[in-house]
PDB file of N, CA and C in Angstrom:
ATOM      1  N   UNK A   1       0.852  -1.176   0.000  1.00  0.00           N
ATOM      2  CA  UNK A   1       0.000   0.000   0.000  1.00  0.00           C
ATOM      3  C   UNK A   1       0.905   1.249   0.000  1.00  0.00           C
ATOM      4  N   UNK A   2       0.871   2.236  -0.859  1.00  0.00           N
ATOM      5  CA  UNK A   2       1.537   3.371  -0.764  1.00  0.00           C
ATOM      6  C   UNK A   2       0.947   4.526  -0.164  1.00  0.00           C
ATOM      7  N   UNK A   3       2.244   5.307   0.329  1.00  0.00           N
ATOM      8  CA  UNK A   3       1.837   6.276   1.367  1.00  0.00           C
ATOM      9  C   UNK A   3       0.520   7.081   1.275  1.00  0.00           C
ATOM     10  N   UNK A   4      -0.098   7.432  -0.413  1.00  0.00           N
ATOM     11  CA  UNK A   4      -1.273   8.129  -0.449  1.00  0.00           C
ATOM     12  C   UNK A   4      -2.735   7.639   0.283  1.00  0.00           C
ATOM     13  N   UNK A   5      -2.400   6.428   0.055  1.00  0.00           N
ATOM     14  CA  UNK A   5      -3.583   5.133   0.245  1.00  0.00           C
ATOM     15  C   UNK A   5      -3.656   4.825   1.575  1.00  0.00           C
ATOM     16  N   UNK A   6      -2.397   5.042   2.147  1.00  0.00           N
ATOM     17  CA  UNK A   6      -2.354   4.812   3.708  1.00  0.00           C
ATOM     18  C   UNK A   6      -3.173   6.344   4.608  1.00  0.00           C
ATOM     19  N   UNK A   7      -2.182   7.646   3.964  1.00  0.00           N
ATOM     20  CA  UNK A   7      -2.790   8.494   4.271  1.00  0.00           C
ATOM     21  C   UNK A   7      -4.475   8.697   3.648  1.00  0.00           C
ATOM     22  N   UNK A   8      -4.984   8.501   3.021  1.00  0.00           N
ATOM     23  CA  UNK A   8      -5.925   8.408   2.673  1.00  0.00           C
ATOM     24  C   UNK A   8      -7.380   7.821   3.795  1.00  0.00           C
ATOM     25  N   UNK A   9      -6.837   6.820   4.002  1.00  0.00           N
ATOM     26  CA  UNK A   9      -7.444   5.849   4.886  1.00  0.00           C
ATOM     27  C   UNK A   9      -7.382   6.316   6.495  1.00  0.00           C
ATOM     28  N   UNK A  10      -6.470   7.000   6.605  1.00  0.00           N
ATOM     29  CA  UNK A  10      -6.235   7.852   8.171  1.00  0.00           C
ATOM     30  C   UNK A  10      -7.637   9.225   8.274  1.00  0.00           C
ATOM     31  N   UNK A  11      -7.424   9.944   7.005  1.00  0.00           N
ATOM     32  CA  UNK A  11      -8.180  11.113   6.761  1.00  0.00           C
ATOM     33  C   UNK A  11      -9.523  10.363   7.148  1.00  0.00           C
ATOM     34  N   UNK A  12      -9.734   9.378   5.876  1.00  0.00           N
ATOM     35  CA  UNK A  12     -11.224   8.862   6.029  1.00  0.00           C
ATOM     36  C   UNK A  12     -11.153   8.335   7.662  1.00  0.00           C
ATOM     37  N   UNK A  13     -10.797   7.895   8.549  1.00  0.00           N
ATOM     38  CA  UNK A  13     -11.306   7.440   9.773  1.00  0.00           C
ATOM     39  C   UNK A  13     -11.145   8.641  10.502  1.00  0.00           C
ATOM     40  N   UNK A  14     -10.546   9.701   9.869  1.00  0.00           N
ATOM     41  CA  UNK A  14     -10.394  11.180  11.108  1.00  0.00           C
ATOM     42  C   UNK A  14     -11.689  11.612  11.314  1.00  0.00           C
ATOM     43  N   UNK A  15     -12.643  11.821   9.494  1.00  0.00           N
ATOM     44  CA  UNK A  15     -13.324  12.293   9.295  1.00  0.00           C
ATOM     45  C   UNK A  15     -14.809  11.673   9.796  1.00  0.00           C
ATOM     46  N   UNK A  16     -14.559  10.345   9.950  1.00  0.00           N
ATOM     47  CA  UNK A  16     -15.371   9.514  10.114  1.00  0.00           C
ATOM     48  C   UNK A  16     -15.639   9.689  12.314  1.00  0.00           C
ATOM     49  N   UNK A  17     -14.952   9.844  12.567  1.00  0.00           N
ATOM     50  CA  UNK A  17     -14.948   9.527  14.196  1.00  0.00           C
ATOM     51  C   UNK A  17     -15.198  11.001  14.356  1.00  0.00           C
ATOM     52  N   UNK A  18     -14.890  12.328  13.680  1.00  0.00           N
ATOM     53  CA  UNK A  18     -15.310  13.712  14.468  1.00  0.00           C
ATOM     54  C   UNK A  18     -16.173  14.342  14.123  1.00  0.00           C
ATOM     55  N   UNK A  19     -16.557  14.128  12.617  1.00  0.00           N
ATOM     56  CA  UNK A  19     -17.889  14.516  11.767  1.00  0.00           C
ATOM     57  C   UNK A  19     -18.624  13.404  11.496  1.00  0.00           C
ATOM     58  N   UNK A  20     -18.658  11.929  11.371  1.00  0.00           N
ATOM     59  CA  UNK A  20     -19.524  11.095  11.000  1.00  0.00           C
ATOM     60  C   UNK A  20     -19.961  10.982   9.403  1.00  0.00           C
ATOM     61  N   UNK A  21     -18.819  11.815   8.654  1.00  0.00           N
ATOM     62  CA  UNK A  21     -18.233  11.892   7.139  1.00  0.00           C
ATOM     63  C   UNK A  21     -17.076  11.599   6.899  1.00  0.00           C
ATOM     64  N   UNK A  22     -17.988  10.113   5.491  1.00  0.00           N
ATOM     65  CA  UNK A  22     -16.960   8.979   4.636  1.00  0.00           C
ATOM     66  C   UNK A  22     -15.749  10.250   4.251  1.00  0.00           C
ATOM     67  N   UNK A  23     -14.606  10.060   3.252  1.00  0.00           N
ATOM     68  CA  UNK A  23     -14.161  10.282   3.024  1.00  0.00           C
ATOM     69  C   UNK A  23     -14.612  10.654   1.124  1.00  0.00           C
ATOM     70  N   UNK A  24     -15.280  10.050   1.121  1.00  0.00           N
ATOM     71  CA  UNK A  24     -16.148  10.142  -0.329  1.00  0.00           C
ATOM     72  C   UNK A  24     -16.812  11.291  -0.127  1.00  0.00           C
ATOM     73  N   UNK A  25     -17.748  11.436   0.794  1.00  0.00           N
ATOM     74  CA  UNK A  25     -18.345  12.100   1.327  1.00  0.00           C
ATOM     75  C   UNK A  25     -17.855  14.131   1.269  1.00  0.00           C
ATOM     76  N   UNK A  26     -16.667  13.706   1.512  1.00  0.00           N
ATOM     77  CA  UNK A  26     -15.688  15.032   1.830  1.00  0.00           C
ATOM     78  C   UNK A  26     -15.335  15.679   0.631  1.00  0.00           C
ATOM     79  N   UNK A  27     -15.172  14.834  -0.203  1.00  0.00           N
ATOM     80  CA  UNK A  27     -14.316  15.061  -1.381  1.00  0.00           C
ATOM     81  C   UNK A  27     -15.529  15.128  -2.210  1.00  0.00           C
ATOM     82  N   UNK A  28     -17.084  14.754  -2.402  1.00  0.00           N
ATOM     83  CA  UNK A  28     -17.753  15.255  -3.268  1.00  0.00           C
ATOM     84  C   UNK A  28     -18.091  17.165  -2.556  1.00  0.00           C
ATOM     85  N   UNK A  29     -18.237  17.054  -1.272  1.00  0.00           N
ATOM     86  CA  UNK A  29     -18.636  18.452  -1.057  1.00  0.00           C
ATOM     87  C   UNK A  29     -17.608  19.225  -1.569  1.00  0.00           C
ATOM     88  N   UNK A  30     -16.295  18.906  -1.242  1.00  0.00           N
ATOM     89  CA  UNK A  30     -15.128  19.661  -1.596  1.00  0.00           C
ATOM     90  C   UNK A  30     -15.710  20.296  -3.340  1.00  0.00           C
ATOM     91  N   UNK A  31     -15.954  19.204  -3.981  1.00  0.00           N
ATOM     92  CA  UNK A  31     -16.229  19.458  -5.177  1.00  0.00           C
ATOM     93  C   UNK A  31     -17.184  20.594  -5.724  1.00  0.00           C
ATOM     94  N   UNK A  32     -18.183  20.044  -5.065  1.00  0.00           N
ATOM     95  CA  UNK A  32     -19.728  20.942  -4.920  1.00  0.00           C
ATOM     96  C   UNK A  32     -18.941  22.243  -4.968  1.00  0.00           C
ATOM     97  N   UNK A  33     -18.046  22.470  -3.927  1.00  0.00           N
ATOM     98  CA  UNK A  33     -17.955  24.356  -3.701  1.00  0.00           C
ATOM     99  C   UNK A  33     -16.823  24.552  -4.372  1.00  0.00           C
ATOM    100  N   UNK A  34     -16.349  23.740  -5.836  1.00  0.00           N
ATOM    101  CA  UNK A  34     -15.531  24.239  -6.367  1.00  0.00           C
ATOM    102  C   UNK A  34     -14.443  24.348  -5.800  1.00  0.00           C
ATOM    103  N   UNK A  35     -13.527  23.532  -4.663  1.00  0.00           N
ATOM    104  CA  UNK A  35     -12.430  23.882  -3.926  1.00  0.00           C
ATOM    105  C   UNK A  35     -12.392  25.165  -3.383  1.00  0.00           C
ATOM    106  N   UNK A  36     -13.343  25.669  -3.132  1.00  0.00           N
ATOM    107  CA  UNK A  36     -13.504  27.123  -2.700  1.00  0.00           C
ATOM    108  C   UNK A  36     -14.366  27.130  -0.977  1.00  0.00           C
ATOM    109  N   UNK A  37     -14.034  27.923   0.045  1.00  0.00           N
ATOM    110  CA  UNK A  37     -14.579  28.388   1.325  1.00  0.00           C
ATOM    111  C   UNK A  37     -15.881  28.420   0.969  1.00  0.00           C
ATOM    112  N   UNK A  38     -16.792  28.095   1.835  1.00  0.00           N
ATOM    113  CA  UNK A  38     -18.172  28.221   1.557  1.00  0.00           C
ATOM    114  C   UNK A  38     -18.713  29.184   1.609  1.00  0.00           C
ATOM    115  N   UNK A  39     -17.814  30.808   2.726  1.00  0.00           N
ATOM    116  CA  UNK A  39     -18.338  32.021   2.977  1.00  0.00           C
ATOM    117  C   UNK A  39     -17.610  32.518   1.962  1.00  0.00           C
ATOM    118  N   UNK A  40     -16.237  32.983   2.039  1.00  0.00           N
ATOM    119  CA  UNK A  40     -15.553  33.512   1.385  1.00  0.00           C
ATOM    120  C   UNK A  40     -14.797  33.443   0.193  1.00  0.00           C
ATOM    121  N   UNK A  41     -14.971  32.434  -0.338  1.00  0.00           N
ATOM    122  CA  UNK A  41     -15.091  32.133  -1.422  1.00  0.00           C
ATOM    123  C   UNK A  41     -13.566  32.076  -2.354  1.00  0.00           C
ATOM    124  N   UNK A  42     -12.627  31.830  -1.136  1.00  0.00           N
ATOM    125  CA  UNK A  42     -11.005  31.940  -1.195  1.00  0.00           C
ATOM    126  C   UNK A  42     -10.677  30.356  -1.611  1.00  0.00           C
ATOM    127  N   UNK A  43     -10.107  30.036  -2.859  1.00  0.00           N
ATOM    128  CA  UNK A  43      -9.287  28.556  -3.342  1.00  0.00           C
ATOM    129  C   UNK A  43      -8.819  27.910  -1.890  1.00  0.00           C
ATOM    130  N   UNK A  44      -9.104  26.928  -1.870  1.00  0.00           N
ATOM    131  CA  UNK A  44      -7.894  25.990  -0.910  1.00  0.00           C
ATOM    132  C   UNK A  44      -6.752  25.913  -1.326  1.00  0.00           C
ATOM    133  N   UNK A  45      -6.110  26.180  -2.612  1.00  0.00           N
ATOM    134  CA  UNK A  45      -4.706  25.835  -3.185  1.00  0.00           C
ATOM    135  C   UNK A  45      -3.871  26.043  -1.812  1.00  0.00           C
ATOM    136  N   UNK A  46      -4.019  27.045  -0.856  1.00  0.00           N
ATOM    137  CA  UNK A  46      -2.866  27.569   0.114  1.00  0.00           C
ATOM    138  C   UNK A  46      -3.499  27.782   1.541  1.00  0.00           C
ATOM    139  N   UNK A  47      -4.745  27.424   1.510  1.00  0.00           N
ATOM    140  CA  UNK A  47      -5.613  27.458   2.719  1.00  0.00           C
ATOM    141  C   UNK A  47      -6.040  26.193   3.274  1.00  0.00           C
ATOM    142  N   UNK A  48      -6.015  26.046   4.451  1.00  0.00           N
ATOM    143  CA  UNK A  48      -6.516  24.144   5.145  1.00  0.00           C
ATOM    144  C   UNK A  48      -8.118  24.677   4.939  1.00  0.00           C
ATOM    145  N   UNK A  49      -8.299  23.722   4.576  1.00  0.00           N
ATOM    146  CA  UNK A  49      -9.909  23.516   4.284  1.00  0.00           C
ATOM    147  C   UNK A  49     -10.018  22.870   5.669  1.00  0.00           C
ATOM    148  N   UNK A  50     -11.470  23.412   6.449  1.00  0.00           N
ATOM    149  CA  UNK A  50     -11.761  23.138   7.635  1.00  0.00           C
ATOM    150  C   UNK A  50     -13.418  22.602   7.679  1.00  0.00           C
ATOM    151  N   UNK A  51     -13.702  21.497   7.797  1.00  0.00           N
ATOM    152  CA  UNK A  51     -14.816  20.826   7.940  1.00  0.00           C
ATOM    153  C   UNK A  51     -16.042  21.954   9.280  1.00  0.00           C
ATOM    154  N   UNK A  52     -17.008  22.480   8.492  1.00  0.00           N
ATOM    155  CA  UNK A  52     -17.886  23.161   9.502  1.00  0.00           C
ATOM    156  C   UNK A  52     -18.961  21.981   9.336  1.00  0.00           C
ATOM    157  N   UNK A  53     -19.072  22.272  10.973  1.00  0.00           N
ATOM    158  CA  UNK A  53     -20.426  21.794  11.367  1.00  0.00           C
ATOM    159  C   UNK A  53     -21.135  22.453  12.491  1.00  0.00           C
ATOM    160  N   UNK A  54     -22.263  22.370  12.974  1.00  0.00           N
ATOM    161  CA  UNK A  54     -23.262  23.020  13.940  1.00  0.00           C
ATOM    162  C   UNK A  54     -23.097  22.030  15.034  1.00  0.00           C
ATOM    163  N   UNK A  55     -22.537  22.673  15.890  1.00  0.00           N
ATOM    164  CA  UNK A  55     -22.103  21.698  17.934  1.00  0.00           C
ATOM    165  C   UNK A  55     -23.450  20.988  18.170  1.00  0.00           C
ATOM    166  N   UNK A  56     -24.254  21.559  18.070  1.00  0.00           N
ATOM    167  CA  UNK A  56     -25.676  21.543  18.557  1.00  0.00           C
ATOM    168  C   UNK A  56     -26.055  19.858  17.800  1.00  0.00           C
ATOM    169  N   UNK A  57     -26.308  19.787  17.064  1.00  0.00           N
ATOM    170  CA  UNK A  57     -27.127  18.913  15.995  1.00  0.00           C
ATOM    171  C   UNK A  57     -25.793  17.751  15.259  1.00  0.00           C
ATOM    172  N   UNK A  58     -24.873  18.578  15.614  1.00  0.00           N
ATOM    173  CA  UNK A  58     -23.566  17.479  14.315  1.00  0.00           C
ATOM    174  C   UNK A  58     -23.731  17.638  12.897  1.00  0.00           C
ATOM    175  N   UNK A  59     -24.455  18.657  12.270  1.00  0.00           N
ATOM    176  CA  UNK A  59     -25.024  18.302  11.012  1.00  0.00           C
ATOM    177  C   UNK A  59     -23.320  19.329  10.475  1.00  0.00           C
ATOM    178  N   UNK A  60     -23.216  18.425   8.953  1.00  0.00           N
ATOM    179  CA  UNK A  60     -22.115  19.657   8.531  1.00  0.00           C
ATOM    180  C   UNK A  60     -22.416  20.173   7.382  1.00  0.00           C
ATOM    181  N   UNK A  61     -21.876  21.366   7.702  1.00  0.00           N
ATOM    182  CA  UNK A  61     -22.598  22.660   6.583  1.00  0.00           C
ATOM    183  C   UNK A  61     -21.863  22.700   5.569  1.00  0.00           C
ATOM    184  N   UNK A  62     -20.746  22.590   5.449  1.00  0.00           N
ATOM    185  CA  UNK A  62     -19.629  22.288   4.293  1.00  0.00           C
ATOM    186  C   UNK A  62     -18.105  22.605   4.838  1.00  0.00           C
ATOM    187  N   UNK A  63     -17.744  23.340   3.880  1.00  0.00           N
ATOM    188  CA  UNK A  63     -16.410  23.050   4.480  1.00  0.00           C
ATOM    189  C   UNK A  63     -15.626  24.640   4.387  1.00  0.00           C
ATOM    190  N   UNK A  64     -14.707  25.356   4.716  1.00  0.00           N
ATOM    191  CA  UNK A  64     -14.357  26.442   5.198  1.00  0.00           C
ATOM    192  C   UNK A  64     -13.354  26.892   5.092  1.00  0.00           C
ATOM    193  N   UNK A  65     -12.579  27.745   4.818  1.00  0.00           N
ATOM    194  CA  UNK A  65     -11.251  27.871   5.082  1.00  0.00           C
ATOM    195  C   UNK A  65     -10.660  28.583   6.475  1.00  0.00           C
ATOM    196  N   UNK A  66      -9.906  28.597   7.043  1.00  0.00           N
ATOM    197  CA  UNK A  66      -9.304  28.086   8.545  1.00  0.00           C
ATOM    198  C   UNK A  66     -10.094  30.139   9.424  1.00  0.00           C
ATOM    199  N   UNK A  67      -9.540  30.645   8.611  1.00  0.00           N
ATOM    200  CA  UNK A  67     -10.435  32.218   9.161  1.00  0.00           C
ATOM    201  C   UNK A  67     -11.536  32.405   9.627  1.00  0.00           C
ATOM    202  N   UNK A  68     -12.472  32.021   8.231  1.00  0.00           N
ATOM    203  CA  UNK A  68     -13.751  31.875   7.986  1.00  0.00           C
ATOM    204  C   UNK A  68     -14.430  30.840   9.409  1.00  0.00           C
ATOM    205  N   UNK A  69     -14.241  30.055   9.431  1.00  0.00           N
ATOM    206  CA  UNK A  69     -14.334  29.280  10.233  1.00  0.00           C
ATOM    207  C   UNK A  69     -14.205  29.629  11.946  1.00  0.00           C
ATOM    208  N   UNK A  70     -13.205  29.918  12.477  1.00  0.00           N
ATOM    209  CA  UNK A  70     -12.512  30.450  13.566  1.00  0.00           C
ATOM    210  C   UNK A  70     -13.205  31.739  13.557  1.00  0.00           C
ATOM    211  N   UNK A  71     -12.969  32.746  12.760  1.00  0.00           N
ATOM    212  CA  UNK A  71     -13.324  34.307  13.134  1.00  0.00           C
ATOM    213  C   UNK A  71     -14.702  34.073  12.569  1.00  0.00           C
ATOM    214  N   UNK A  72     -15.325  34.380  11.382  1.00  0.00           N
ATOM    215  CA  UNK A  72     -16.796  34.735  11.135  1.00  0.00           C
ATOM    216  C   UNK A  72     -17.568  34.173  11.854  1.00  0.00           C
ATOM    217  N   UNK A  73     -17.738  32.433  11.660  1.00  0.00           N
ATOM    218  CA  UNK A  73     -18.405  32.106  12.754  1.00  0.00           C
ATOM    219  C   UNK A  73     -18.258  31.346  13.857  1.00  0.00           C
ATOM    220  N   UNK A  74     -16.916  30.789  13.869  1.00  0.00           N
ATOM    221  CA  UNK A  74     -16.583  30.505  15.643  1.00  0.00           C
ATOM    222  C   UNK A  74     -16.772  31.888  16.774  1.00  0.00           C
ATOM    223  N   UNK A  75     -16.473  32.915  15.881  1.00  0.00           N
ATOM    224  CA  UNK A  75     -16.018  33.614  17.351  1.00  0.00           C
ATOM    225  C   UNK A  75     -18.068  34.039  17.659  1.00  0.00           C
ATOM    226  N   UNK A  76     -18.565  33.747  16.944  1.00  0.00           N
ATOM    227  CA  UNK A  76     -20.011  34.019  17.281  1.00  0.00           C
ATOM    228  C   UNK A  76     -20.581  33.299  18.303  1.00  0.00           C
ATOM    229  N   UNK A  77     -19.844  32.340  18.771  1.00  0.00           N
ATOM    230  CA  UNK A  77     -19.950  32.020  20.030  1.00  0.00           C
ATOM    231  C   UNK A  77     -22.204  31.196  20.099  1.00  0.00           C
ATOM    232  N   UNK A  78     -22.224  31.361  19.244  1.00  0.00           N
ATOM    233  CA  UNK A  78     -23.661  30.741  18.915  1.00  0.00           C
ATOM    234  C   UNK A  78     -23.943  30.616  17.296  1.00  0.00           C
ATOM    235  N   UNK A  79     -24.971  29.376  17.486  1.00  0.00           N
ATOM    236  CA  UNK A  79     -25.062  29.546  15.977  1.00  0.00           C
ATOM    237  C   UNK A  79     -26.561  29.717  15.304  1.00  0.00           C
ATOM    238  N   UNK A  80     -26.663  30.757  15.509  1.00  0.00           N
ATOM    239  CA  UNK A  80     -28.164  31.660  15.486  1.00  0.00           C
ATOM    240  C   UNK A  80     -28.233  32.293  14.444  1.00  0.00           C
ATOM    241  N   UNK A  81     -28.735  31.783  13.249  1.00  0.00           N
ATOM    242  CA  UNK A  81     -28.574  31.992  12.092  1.00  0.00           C
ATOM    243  C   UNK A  81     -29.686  33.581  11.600  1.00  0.00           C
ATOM    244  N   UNK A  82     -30.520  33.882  12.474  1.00  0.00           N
ATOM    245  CA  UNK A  82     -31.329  35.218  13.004  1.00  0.00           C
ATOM    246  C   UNK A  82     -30.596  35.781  13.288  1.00  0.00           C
ATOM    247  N   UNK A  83     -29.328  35.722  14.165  1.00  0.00           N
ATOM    248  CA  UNK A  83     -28.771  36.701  14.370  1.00  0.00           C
ATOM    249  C   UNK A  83     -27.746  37.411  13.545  1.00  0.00           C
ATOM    250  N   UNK A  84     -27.383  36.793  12.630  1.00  0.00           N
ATOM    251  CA  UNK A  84     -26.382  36.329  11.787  1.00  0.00           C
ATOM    252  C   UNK A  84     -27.157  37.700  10.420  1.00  0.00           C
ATOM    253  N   UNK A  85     -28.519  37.127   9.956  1.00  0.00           N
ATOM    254  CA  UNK A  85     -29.195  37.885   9.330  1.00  0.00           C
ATOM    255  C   UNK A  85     -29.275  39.457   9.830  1.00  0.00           C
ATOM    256  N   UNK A  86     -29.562  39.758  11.155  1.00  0.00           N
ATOM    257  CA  UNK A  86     -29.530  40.876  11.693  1.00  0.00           C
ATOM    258  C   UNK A  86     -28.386  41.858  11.970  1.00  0.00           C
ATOM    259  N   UNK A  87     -27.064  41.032  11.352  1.00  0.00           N
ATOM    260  CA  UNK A  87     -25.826  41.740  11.701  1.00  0.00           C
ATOM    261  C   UNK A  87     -26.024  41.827  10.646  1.00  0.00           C
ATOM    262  N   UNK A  88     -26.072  41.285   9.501  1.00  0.00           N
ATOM    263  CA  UNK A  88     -26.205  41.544   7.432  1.00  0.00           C
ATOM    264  C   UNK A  88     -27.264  43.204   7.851  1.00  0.00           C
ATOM    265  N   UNK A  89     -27.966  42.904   8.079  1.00  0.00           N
ATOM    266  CA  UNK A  89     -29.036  44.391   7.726  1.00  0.00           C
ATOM    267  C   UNK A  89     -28.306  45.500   7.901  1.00  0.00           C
ATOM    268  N   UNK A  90     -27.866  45.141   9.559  1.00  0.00           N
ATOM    269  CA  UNK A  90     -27.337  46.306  10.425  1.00  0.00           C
ATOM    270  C   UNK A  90     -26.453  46.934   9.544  1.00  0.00           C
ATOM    271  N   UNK A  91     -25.388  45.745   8.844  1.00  0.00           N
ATOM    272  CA  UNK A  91     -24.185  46.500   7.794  1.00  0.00           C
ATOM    273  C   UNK A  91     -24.507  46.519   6.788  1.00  0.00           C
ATOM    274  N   UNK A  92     -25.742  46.630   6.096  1.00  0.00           N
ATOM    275  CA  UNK A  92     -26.039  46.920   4.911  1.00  0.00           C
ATOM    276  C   UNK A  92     -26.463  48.343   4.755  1.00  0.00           C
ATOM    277  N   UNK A  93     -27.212  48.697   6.272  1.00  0.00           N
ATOM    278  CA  UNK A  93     -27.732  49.867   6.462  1.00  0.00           C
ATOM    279  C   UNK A  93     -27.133  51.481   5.791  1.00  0.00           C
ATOM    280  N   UNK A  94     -27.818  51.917   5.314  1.00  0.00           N
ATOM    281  CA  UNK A  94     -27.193  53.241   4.674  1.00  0.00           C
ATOM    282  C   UNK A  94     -27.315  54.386   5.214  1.00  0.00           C
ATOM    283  N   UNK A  95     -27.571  54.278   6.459  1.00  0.00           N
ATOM    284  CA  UNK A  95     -27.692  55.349   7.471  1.00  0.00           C
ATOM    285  C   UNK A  95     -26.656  56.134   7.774  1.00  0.00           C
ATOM    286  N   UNK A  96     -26.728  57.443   7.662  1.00  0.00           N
ATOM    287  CA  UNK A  96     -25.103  58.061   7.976  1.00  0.00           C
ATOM    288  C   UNK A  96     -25.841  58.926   9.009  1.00  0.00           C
ATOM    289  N   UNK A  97     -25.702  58.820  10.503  1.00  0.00           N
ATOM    290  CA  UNK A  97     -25.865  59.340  11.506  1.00  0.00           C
ATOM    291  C   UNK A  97     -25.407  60.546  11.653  1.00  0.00           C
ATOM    292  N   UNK A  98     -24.585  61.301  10.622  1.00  0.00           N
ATOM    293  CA  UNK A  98     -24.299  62.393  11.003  1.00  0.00           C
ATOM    294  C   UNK A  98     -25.115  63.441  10.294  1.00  0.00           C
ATOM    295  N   UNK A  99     -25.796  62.867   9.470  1.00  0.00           N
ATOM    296  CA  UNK A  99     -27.204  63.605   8.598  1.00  0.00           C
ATOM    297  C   UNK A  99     -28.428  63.445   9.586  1.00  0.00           C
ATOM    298  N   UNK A 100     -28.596  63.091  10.507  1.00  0.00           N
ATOM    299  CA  UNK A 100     -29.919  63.073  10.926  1.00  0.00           C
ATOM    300  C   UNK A 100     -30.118  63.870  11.383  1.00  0.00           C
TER     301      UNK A 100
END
């Protein structure tokens, strides 16, 4: 067995024991998003692709690159997808407070 096949088989049981995703599994989503972050939309060529999922439920949302993941929505400290919407408005808002 050569080293790819060995490593291969490690990934698939990593993926398998912390997300409850084959290794098939990984590599079609990978596909789905085009090798690309699911928020930000940055190549993996030079970024660790980071498996997201929701603490709560185990379900996984796709996959991330290491920022995205950690800062956008780890540091949210919840995963309240309402709230998430309500920070979008807030910064969409075109309000310039110094006109009012």
């Amino acid at each position: 067995m050569n080293n790819l096949a060995k490593a291969n088989i490690r990934k698939d049981k990593r993926l398998r024991q912390k997300y409850g995703l084959t290794l098939y599994q990984y590599q079609k989503l990978y596909r789905m998003q085009n090798g690309r972050c699911g928020i930000c939309f940055r190549e993996f060529d030079k970024l660790k692709p980071n498996v997201d999922h929701d603490h709560r439920d185990k379900n996984v949302r796709g996959i991330l690159c290491f920022f995205c993941n950690k800062y956008r929505v780890g540091r949210a400290h919840t995963e309240d997808a309402y709230l998430f919407r309500r920070i979008a408005d807030y910064l969409e808002n075109n309000i310039d407070a110094r006109k009012l």
